[in-house]
PDB file of N, CA and C in Angstrom:
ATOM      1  N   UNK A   1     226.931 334.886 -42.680  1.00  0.00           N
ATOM      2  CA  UNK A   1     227.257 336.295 -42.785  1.00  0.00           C
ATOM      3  C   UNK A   1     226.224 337.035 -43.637  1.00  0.00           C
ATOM      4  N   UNK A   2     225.829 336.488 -44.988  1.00  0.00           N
ATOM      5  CA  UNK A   2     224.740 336.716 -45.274  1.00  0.00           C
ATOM      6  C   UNK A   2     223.632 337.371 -44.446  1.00  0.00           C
ATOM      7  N   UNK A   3     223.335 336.076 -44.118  1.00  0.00           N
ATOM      8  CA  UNK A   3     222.282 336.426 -43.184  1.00  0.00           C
ATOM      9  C   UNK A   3     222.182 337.501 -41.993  1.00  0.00           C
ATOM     10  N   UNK A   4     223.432 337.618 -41.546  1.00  0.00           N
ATOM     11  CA  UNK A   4     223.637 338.914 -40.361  1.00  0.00           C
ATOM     12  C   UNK A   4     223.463 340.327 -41.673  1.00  0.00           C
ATOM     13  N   UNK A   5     224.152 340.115 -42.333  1.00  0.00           N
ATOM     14  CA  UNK A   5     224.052 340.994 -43.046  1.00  0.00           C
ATOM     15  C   UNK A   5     222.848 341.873 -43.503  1.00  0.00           C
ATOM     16  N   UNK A   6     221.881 340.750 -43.715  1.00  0.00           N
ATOM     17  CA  UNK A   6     220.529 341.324 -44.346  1.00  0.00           C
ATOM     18  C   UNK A   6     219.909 341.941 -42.580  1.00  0.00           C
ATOM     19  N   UNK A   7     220.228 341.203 -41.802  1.00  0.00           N
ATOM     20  CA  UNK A   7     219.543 341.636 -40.659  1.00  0.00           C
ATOM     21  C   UNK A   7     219.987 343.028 -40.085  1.00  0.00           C
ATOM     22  N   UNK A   8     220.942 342.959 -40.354  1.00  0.00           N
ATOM     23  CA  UNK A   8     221.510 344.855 -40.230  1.00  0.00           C
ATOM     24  C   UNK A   8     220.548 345.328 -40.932  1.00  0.00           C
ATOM     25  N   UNK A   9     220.651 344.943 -42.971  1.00  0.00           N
ATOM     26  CA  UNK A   9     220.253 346.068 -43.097  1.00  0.00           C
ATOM     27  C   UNK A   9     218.697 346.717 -43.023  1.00  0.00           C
ATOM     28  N   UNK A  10     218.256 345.714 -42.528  1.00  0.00           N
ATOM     29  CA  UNK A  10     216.924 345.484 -42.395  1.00  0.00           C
ATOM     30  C   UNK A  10     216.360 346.541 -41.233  1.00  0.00           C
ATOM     31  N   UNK A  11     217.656 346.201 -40.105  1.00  0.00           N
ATOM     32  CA  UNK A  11     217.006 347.066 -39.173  1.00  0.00           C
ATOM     33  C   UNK A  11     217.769 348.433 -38.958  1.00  0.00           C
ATOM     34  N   UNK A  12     218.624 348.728 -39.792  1.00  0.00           N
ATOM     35  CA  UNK A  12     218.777 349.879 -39.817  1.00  0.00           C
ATOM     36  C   UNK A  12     217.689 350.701 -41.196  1.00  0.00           C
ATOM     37  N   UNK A  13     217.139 350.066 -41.660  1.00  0.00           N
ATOM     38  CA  UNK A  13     216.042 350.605 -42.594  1.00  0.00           C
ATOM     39  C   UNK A  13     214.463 350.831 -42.022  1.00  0.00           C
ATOM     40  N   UNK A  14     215.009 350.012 -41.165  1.00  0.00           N
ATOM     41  CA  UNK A  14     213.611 350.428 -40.047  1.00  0.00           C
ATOM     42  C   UNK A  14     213.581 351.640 -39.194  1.00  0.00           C
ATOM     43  N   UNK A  15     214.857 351.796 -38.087  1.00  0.00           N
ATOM     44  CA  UNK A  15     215.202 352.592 -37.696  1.00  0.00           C
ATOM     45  C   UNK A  15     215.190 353.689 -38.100  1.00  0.00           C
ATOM     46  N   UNK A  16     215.520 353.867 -39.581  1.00  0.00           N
ATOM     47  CA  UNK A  16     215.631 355.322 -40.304  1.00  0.00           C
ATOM     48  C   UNK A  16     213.945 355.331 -40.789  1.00  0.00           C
ATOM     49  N   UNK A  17     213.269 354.621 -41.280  1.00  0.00           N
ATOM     50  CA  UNK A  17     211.886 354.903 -41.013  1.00  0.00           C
ATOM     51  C   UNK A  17     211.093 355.431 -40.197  1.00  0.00           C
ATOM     52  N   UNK A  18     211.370 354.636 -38.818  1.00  0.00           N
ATOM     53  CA  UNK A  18     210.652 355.389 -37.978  1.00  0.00           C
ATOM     54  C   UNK A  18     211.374 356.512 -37.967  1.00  0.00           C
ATOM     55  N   UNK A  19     212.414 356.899 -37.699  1.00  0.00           N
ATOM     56  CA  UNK A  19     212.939 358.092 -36.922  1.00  0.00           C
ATOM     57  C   UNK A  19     212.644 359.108 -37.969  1.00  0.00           C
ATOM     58  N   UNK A  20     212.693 358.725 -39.180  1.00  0.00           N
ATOM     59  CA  UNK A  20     212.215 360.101 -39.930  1.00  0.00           C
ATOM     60  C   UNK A  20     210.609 359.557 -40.744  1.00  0.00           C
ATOM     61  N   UNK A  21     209.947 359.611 -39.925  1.00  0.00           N
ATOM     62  CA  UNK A  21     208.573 358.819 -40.501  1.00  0.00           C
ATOM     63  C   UNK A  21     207.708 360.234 -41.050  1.00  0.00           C
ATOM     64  N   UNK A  22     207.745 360.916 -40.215  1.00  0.00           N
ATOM     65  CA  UNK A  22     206.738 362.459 -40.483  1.00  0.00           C
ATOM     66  C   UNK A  22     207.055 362.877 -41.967  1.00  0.00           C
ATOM     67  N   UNK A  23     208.909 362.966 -41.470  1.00  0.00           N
ATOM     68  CA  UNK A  23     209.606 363.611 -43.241  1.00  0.00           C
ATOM     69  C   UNK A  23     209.559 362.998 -44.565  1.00  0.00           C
ATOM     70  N   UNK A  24     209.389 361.691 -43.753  1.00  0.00           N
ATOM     71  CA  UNK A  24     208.901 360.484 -45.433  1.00  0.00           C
ATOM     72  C   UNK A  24     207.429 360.748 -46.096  1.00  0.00           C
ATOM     73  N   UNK A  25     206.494 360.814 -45.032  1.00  0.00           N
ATOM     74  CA  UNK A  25     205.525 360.916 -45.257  1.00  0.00           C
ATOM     75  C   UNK A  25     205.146 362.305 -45.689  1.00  0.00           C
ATOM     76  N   UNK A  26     205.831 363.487 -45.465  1.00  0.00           N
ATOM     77  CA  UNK A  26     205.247 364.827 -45.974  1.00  0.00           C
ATOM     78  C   UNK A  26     206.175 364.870 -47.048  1.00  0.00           C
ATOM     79  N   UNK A  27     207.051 364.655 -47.345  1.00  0.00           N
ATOM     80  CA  UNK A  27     207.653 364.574 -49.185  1.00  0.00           C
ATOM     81  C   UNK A  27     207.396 363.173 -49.833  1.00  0.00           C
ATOM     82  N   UNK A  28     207.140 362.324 -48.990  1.00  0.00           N
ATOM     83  CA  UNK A  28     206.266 361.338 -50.232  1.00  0.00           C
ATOM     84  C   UNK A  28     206.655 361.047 -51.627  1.00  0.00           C
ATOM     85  N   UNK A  29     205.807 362.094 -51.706  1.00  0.00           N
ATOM     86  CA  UNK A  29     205.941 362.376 -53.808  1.00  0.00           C
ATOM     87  C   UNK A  29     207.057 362.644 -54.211  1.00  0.00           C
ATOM     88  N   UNK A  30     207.634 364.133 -53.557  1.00  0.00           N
ATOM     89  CA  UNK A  30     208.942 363.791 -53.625  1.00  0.00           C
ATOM     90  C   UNK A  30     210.189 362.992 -54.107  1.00  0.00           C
ATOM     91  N   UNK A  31     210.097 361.763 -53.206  1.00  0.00           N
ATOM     92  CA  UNK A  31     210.994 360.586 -52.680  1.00  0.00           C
ATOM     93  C   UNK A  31     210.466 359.726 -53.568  1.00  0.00           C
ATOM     94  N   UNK A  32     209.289 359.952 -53.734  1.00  0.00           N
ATOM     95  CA  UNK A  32     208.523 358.301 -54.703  1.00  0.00           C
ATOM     96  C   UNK A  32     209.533 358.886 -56.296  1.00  0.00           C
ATOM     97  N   UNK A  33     208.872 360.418 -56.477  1.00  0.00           N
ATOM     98  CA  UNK A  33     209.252 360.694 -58.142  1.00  0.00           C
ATOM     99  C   UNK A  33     210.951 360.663 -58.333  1.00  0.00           C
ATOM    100  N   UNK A  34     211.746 361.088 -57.462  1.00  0.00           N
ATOM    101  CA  UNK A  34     213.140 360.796 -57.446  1.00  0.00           C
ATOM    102  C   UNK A  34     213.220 359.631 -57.441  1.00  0.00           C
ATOM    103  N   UNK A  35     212.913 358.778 -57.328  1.00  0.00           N
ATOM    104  CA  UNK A  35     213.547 357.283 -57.224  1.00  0.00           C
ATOM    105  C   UNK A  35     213.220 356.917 -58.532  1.00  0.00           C
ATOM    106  N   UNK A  36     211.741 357.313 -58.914  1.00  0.00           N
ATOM    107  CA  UNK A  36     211.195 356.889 -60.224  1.00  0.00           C
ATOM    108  C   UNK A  36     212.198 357.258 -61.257  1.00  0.00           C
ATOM    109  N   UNK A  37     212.820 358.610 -61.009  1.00  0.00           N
ATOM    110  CA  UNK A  37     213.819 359.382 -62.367  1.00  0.00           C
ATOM    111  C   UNK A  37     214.966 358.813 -62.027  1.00  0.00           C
ATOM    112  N   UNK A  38     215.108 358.450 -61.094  1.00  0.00           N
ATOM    113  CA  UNK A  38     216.518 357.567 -61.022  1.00  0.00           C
ATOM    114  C   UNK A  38     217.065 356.156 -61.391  1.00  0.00           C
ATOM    115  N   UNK A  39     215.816 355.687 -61.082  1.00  0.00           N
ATOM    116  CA  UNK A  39     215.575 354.369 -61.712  1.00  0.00           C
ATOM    117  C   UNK A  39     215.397 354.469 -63.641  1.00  0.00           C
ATOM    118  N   UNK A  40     214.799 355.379 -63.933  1.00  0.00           N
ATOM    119  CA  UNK A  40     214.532 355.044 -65.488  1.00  0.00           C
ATOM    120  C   UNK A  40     215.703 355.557 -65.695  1.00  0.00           C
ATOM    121  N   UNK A  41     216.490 356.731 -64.831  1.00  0.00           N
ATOM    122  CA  UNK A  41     218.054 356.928 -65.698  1.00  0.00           C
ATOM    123  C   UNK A  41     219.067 355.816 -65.734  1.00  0.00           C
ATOM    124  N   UNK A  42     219.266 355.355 -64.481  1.00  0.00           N
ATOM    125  CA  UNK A  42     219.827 353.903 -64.349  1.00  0.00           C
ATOM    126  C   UNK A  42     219.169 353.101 -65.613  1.00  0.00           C
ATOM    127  N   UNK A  43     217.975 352.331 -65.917  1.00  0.00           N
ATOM    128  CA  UNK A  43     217.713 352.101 -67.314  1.00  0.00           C
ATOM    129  C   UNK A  43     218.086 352.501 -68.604  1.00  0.00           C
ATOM    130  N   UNK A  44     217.738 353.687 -68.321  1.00  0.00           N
ATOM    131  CA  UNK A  44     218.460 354.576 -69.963  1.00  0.00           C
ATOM    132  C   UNK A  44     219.980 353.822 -70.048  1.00  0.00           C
ATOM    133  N   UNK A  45     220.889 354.518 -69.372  1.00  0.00           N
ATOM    134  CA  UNK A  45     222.572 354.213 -68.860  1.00  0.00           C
ATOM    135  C   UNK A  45     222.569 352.795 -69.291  1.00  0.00           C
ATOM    136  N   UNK A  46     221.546 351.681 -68.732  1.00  0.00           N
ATOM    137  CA  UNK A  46     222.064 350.865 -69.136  1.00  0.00           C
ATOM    138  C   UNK A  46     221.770 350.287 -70.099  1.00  0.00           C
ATOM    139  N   UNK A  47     220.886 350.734 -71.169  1.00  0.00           N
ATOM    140  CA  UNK A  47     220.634 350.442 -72.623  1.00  0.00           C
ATOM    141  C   UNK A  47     221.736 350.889 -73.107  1.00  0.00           C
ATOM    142  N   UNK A  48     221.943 352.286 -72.895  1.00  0.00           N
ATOM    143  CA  UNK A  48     223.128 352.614 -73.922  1.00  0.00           C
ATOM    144  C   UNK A  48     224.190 352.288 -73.573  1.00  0.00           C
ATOM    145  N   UNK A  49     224.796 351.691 -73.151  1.00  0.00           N
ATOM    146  CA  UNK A  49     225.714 351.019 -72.550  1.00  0.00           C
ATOM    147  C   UNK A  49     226.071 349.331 -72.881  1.00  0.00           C
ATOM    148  N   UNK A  50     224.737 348.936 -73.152  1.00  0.00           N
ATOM    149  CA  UNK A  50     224.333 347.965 -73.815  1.00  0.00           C
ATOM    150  C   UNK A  50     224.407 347.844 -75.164  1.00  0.00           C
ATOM    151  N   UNK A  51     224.170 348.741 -75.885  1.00  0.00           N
ATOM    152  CA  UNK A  51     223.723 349.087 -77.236  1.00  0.00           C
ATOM    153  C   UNK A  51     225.339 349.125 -77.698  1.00  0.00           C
ATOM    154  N   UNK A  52     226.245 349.694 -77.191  1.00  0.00           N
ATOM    155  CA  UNK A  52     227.489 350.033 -77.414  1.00  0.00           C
ATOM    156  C   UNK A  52     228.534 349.111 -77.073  1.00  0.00           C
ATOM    157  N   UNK A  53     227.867 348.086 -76.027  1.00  0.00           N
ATOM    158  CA  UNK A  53     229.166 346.731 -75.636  1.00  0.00           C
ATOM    159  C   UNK A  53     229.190 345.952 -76.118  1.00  0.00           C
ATOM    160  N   UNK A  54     227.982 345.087 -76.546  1.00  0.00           N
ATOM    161  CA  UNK A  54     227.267 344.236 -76.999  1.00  0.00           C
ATOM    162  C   UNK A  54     226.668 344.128 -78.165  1.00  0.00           C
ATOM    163  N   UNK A  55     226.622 343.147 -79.033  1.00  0.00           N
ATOM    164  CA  UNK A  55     225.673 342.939 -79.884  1.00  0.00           C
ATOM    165  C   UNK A  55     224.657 341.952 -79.521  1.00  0.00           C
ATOM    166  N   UNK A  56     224.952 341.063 -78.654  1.00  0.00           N
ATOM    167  CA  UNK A  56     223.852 340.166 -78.521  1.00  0.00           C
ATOM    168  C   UNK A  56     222.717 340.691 -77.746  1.00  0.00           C
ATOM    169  N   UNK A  57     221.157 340.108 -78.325  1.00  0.00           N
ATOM    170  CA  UNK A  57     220.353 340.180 -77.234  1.00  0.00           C
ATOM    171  C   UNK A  57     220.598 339.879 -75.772  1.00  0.00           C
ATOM    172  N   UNK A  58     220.950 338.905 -75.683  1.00  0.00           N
ATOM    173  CA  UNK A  58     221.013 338.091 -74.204  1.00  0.00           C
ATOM    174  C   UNK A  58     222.004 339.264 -73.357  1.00  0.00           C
ATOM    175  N   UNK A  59     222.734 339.849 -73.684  1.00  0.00           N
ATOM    176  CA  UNK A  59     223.638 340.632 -73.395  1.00  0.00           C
ATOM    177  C   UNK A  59     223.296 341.802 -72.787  1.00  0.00           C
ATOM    178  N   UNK A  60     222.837 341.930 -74.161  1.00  0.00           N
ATOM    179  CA  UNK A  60     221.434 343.481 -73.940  1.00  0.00           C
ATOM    180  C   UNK A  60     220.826 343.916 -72.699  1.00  0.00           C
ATOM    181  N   UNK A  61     220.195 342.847 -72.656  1.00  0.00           N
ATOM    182  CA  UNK A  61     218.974 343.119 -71.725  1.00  0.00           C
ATOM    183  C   UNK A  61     219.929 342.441 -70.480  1.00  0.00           C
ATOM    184  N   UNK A  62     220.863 341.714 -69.945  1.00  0.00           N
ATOM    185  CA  UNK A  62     221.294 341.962 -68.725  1.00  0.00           C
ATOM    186  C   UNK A  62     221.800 342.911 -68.218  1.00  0.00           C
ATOM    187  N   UNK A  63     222.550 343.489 -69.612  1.00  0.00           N
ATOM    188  CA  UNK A  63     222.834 344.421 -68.988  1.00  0.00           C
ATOM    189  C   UNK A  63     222.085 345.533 -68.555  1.00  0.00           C
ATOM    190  N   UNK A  64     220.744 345.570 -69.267  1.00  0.00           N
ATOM    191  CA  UNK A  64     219.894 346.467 -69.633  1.00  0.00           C
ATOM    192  C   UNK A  64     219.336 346.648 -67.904  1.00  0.00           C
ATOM    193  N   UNK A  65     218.458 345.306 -67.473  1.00  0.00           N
ATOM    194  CA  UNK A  65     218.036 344.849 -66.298  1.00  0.00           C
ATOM    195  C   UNK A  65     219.296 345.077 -64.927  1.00  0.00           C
ATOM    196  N   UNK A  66     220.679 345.087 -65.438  1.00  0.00           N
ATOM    197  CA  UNK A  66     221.926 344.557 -64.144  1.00  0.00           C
ATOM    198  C   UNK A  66     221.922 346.199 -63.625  1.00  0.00           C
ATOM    199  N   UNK A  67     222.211 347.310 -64.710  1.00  0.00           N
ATOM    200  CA  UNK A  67     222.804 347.812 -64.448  1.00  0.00           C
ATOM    201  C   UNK A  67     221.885 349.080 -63.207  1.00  0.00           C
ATOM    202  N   UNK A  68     220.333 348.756 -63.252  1.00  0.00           N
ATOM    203  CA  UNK A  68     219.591 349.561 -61.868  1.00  0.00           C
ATOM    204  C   UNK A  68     219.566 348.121 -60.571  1.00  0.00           C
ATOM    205  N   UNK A  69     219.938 347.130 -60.923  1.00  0.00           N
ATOM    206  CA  UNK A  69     219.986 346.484 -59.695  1.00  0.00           C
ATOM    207  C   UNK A  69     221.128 346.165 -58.965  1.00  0.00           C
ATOM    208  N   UNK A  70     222.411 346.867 -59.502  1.00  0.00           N
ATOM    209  CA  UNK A  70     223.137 346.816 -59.133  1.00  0.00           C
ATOM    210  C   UNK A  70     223.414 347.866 -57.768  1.00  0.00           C
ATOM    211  N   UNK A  71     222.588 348.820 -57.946  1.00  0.00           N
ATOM    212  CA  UNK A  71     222.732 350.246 -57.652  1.00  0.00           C
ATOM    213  C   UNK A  71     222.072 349.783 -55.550  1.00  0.00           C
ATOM    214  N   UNK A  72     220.611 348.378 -55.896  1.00  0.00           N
ATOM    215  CA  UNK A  72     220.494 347.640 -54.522  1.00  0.00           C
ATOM    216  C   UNK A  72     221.506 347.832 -53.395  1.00  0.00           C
ATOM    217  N   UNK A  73     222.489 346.630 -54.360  1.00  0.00           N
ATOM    218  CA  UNK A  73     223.875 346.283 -53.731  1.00  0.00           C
ATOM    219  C   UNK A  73     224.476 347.277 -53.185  1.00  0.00           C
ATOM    220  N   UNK A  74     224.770 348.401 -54.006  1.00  0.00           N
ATOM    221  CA  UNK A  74     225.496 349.607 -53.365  1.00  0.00           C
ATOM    222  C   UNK A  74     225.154 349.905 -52.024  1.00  0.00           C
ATOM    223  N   UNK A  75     223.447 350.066 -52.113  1.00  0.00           N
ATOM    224  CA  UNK A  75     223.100 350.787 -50.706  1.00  0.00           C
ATOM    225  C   UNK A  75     222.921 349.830 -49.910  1.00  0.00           C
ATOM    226  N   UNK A  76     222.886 348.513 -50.019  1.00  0.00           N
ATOM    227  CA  UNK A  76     222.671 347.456 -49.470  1.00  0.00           C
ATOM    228  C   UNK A  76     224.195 347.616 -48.831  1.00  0.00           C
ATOM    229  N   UNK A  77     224.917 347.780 -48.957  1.00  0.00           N
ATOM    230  CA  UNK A  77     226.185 348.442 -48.435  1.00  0.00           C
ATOM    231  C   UNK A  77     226.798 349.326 -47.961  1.00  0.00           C
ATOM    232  N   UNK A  78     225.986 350.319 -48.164  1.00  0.00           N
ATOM    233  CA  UNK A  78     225.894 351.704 -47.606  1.00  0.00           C
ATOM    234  C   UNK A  78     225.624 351.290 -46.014  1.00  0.00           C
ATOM    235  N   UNK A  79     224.223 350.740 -45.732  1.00  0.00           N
ATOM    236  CA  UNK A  79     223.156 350.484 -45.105  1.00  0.00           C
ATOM    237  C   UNK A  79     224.214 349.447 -43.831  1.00  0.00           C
ATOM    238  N   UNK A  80     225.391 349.043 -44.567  1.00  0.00           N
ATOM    239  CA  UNK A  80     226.289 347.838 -43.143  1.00  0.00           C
ATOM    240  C   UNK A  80     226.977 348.684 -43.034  1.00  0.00           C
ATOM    241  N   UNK A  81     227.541 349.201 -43.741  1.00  0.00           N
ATOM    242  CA  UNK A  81     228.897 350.241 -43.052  1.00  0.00           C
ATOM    243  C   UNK A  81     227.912 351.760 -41.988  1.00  0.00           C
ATOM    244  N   UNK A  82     226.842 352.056 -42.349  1.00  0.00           N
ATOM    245  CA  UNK A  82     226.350 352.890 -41.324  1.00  0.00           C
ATOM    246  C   UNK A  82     226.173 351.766 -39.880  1.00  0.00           C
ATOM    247  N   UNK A  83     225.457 350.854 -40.310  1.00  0.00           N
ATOM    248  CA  UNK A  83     225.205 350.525 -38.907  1.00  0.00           C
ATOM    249  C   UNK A  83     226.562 349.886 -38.262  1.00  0.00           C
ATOM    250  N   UNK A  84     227.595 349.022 -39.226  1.00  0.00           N
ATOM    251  CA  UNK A  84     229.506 349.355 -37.958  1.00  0.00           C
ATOM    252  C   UNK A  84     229.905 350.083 -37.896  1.00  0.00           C
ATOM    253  N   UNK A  85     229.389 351.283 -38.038  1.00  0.00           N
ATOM    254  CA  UNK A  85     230.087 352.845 -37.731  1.00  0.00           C
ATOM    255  C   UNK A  85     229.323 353.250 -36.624  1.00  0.00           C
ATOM    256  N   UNK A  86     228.173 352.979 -36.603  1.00  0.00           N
ATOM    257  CA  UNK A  86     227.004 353.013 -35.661  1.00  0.00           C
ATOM    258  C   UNK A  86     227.534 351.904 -34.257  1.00  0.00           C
ATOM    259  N   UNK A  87     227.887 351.013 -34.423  1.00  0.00           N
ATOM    260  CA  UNK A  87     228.283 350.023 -33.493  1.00  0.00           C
ATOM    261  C   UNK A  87     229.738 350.537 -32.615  1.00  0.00           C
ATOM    262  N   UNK A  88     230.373 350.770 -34.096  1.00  0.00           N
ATOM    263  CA  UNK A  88     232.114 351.424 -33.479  1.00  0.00           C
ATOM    264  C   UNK A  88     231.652 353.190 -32.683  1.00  0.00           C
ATOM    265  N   UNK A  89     231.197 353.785 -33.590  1.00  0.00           N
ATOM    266  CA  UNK A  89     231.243 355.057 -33.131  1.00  0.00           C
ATOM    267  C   UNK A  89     230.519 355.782 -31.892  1.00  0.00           C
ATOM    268  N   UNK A  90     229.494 355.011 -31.565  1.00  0.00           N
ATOM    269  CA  UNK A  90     228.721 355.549 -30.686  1.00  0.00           C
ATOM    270  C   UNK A  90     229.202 354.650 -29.124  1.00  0.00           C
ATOM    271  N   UNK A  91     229.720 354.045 -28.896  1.00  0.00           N
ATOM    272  CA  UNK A  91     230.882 354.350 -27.586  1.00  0.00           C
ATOM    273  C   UNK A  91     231.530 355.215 -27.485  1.00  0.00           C
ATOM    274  N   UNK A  92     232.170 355.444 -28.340  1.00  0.00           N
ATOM    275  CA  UNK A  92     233.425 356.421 -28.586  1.00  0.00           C
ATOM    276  C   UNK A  92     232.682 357.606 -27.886  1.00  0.00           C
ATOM    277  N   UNK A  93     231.710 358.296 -28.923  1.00  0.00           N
ATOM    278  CA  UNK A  93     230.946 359.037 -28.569  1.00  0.00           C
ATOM    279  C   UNK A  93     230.773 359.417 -26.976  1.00  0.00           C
ATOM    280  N   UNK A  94     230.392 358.541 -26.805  1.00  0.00           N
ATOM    281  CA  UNK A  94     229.945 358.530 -25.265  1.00  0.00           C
ATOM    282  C   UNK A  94     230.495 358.301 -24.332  1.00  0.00           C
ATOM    283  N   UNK A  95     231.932 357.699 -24.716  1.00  0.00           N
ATOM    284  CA  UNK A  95     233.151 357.901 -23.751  1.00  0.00           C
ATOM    285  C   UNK A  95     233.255 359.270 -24.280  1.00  0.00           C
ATOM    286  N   UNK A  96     233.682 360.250 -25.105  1.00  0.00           N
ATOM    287  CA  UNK A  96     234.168 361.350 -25.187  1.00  0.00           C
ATOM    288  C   UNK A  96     233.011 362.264 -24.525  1.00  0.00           C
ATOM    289  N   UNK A  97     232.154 362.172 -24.572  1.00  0.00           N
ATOM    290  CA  UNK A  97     231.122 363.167 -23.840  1.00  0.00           C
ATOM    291  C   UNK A  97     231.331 363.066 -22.094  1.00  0.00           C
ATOM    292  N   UNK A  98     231.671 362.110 -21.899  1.00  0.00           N
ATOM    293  CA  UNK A  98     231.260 362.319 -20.416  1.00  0.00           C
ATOM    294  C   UNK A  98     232.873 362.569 -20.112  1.00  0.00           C
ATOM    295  N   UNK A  99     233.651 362.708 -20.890  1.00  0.00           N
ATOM    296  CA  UNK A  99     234.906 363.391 -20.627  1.00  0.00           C
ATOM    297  C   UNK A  99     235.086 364.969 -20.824  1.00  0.00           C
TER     298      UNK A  99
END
């Protein structure tokens, strides 16, 4: 399951590449610097968060490190439920259109 799993999301990350390839590529910077500020806020969040749960090092810094890679997982999840909504919905679709 794993493995189906990654293969969804793989190719629904492709799919949305190409199909919006022009729009990736003309905001770029954009998309690069948002991710960048999102990522160091996810960092920040999880120092202080850290700083406040924990006293141990070891603690620290997982949490420090867990708490922007967690954020993967999310869309790594996002990314299966579009494409079985994508699987379920687009029959539907297309039975209702030609009705």
């Amino acid at each position: 399951m794993q493995g189906v799993g990654l293969i969804a999301i793989v190719v629904v990350l492709g799919v949305n590449v190409v199909d919006q390839f022009a729009a990736i590529r003309a905001q770029f910077g954009v998309l690069l610097g948002a991710s960048v500020l999102f990522t160091l806020a996810m960092l920040v969040s999880g120092l202080l968060v850290a700083k406040f749960a924990t006293r141990s090092d070891e603690d620290q810094r997982a949490i420090l490190w867990g708490l922007p890679a967690r954020k993967v997982a999310i869309a790594s999840f996002i990314a299966v439920v579009f494409a079985t909504q994508i699987v379920r919905l687009m029959p539907l679709a297309m039975w209702l259109r030609r009705r």
